[in-house]
C-alpha atoms as a PDB file:
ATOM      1  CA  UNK A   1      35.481 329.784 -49.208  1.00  0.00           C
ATOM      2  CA  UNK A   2      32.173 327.742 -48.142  1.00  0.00           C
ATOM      3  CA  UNK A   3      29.088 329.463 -48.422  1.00  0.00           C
ATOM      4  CA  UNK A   4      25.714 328.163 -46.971  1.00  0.00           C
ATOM      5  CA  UNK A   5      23.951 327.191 -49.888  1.00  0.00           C
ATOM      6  CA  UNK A   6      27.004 324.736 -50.397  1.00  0.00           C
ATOM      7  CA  UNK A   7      26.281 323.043 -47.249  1.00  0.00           C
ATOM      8  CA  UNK A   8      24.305 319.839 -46.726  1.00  0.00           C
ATOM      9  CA  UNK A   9      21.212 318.976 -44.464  1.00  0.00           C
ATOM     10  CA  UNK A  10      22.039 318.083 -40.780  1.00  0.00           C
ATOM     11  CA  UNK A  11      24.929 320.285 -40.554  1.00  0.00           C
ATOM     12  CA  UNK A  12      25.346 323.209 -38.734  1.00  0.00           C
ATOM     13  CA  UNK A  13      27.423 325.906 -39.392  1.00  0.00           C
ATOM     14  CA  UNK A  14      28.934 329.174 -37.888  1.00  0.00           C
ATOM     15  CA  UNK A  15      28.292 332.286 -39.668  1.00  0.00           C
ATOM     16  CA  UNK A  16      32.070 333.861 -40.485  1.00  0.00           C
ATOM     17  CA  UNK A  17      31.553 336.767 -43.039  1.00  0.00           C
ATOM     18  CA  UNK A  18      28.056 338.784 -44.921  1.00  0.00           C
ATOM     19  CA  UNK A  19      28.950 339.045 -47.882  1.00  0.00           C
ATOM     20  CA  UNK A  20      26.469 341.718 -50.611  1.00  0.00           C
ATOM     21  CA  UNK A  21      25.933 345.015 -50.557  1.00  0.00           C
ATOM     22  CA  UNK A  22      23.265 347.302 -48.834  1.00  0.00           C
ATOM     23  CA  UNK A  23      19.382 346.484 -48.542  1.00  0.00           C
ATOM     24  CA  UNK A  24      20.327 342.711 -48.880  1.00  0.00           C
ATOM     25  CA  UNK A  25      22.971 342.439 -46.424  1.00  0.00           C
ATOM     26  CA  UNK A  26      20.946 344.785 -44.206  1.00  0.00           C
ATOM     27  CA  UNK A  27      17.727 342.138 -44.971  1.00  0.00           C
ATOM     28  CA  UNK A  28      19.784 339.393 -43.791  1.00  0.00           C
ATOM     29  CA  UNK A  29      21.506 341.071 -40.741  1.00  0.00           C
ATOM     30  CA  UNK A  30      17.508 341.763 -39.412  1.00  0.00           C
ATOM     31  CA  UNK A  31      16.756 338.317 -40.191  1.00  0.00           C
ATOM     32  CA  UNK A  32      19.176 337.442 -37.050  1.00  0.00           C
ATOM     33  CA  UNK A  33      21.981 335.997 -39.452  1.00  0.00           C
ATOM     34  CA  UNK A  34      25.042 337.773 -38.015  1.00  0.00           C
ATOM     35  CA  UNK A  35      28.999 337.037 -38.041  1.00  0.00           C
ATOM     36  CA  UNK A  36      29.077 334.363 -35.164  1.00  0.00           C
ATOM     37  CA  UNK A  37      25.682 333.189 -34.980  1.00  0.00           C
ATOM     38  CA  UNK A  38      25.541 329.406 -35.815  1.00  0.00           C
ATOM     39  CA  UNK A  39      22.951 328.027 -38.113  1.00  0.00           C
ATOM     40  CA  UNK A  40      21.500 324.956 -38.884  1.00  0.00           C
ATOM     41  CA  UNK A  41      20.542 323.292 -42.082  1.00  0.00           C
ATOM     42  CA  UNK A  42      17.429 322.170 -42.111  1.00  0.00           C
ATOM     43  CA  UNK A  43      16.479 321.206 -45.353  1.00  0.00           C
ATOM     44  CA  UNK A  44      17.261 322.326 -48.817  1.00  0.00           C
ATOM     45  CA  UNK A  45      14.101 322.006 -51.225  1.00  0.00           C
ATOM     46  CA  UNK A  46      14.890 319.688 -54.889  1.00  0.00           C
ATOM     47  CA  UNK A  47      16.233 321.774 -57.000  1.00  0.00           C
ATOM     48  CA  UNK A  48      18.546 323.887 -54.210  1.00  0.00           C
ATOM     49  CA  UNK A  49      15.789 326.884 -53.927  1.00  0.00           C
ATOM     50  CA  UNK A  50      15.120 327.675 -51.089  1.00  0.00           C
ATOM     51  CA  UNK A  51      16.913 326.328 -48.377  1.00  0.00           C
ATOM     52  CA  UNK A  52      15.231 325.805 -44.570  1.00  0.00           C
ATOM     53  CA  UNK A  53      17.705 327.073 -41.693  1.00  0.00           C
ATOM     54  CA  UNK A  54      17.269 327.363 -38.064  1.00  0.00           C
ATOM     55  CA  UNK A  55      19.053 330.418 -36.605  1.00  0.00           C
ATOM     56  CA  UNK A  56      18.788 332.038 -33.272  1.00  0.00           C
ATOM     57  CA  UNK A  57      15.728 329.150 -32.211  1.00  0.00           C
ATOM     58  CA  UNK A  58      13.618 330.156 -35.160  1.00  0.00           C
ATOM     59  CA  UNK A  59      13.342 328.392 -38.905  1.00  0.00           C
ATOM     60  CA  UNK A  60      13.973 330.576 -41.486  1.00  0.00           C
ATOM     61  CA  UNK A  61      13.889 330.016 -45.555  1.00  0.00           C
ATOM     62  CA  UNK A  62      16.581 331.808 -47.870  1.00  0.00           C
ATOM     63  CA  UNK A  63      16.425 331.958 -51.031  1.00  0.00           C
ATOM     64  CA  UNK A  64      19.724 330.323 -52.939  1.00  0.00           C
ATOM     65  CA  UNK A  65      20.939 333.528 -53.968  1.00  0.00           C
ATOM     66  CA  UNK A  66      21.138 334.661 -50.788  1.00  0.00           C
ATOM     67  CA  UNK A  67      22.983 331.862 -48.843  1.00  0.00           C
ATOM     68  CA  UNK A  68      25.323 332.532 -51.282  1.00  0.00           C
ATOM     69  CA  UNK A  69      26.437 335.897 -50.094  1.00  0.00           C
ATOM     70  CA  UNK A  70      26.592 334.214 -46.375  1.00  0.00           C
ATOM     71  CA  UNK A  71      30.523 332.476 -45.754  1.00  0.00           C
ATOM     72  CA  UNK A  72      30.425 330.045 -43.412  1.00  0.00           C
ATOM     73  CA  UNK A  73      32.736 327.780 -41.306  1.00  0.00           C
END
């Protein structure tokens, strides 16, 4: 199972399962990161937190913990 925080910069990715529960998921799903959607890696900061993604033609910054709950292909 790959999750976005495990991928590196210059890569993009498509968006295969949310994983979390609730107010998180639901915080990610209105950030435009949906099952499908392909996302870019941008740039992930020094020590891994947070990491700089382009989805839907906008940048974006998650925090670690999040792109962890995000599976990706």
């Amino acid at each position: 199972m790959n999750t976005l925080n495990k991928i590196p910069c210059g890569k993009t990715v498509k968006v295969k399962k949310l994983t979390g529960e609730g107010p998180v998921k639901r915080r990610i799903m209105d950030m435009g990161i949906t099952k499908g959607v392909d996302v870019f890696v941008r740039k992930v900061a020094p020590l891994g937190d947070p990491i700089e993604v382009t989805v839907r033609g906008y940048e974006l910054s998650l925090r670690k913990a999040d792109a962890q709950m995000i599976e990706v292909e």
